[in-house]
Protein backbone atom coordinates (compact mmCIF):
# COMPACT_ATOMS: atom_id res chain seq x y z
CA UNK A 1 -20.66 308.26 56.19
CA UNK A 2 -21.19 308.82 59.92
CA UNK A 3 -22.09 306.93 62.48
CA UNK A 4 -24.02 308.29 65.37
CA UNK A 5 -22.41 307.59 68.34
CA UNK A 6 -24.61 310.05 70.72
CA UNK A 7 -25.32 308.55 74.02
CA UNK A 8 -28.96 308.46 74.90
CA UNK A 9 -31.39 308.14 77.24
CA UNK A 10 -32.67 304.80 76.27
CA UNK A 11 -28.78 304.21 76.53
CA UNK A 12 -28.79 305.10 80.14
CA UNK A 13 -32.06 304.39 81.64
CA UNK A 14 -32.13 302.05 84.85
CA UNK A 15 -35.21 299.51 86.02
CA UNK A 16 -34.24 301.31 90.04
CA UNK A 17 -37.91 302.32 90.57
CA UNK A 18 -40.43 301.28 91.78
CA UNK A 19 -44.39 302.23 90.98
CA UNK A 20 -47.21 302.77 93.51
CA UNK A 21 -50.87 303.89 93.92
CA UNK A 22 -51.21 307.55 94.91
CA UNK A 23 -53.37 306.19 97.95
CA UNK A 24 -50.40 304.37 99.78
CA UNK A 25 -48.47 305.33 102.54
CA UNK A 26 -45.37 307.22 102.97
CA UNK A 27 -44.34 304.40 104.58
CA UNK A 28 -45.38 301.90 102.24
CA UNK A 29 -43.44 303.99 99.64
CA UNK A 30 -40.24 303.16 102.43
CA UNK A 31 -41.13 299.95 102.68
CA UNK A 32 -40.95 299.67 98.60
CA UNK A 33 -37.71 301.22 98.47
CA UNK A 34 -35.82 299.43 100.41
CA UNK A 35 -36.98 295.98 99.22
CA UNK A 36 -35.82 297.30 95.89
CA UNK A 37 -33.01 299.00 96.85
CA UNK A 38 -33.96 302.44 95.34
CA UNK A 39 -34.83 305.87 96.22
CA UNK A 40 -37.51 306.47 93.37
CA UNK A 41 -41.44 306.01 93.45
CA UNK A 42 -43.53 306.46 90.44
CA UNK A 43 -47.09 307.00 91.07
CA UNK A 44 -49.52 305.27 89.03
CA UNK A 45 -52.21 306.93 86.78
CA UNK A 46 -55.29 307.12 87.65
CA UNK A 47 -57.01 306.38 84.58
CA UNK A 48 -55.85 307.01 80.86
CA UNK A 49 -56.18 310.56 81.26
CA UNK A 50 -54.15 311.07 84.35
CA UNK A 51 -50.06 311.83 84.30
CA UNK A 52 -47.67 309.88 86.29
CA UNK A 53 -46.63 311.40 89.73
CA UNK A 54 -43.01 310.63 90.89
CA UNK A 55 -41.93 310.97 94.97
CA UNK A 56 -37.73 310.32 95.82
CA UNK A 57 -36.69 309.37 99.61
CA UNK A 58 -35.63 313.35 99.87
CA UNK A 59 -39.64 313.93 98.77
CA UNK A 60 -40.24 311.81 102.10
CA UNK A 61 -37.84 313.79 104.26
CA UNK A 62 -38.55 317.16 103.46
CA UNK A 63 -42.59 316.55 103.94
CA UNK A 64 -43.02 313.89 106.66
CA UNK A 65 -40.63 313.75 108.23
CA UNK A 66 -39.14 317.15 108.69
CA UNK A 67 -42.96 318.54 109.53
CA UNK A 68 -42.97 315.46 112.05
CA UNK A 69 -45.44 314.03 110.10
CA UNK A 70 -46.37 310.29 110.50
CA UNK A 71 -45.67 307.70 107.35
CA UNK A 72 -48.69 306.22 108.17
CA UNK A 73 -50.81 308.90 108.11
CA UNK A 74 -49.46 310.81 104.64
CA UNK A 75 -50.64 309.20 101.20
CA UNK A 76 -47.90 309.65 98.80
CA UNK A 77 -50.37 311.41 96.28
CA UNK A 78 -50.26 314.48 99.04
CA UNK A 79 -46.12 315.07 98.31
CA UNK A 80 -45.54 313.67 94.69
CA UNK A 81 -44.53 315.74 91.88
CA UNK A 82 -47.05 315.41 89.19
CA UNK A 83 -47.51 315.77 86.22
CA UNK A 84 -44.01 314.56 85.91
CA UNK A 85 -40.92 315.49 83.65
CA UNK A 86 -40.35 312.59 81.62
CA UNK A 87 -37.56 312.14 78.70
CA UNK A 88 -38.06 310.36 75.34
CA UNK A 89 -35.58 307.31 74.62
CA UNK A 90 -33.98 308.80 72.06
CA UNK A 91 -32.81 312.11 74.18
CA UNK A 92 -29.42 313.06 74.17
CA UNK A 93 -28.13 312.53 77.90
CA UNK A 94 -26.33 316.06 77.34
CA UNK A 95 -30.08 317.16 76.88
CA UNK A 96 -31.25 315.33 80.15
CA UNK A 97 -28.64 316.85 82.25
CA UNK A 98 -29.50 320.80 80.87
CA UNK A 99 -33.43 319.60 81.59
CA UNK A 100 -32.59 318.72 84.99
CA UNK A 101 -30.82 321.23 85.73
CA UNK A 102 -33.40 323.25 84.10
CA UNK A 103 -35.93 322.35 86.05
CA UNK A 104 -33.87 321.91 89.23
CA UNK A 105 -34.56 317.64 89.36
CA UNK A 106 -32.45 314.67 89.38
CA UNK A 107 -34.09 312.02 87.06
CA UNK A 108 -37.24 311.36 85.29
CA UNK A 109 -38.96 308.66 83.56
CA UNK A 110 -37.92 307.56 79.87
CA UNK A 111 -41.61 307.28 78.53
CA UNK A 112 -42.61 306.14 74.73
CA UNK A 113 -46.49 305.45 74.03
CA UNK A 114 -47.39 306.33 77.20
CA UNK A 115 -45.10 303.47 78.79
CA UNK A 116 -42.21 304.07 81.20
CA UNK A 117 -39.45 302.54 79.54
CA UNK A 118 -36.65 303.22 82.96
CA UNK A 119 -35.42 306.05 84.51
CA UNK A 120 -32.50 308.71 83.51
CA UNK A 121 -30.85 310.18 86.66
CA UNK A 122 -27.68 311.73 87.03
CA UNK A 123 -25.71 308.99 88.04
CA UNK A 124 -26.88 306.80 84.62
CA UNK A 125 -25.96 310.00 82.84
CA UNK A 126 -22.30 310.53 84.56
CA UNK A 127 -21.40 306.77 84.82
CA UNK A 128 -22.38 306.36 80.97
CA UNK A 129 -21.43 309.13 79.41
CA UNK A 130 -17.82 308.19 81.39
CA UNK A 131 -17.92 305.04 79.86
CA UNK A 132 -18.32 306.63 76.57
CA UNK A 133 -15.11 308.83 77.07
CA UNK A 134 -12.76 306.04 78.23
């Protein structure tokens, strides 16, 4: 008898995100950050055929602010990432880190039934999968 003592992505998944409507501001995706002390944004559906869009702080950077463009002025439906990569709970982290590396990202949404469950990033791989080790 074995036991299964794999360390998954439902295992690992944070609650640091935060989720927005496509039609607000760079800024107001700052704004949202901050307050919750996170560097993530996913961006609501539209309807029940739409995917999930997701926009990190370096998203912000490299778009508006780098192109001296103003927060105010950019909708964060212009620079998200959409559809987006997303991970099912029962993933093996070792599988999550070869998909972002993959696919050259550094976290994604843990969706079942169409619901995000958290979010896998490196650092909820590394700092559980250390845990596992020690």
């Amino acid at each position: 008898m074995s036991t299964d003592n794999r360390v998954k992505a439902k295992d690992v998944m944070s609650q640091d995100f935060v989720m927005l409507d496509g039609m607000q501001t760079a800024r107001d995706a700052i704004v949202a950050m901050k307050e919750h002390n996170t560097e993530v944004v996913i961006v609501k559906k539209r309807d029940q055929h739409d995917a999930y869009g997701i926009v990190i702080l370096a998203d912000i950077a490299k778009q508006v602010l780098a192109k001296d463009k103003s927060l105010d002025r950019v909708n964060i439906y212009e620079i998200m990432a959409k559809p987006v990569i997303t991970v099912p709970p029962e993933m093996d982290v070792r599988y999550c880190a070869r998909l972002f590396e993959r696919f050259n990202i550094s976290c994604a949404p843990v969706i079942e039934a169409e619901e995000i469950l958290g979010l896998a990033g490196y650092r909820e791989l590394l700092l559980k999968e250390f845990e596992a080790l020690s």
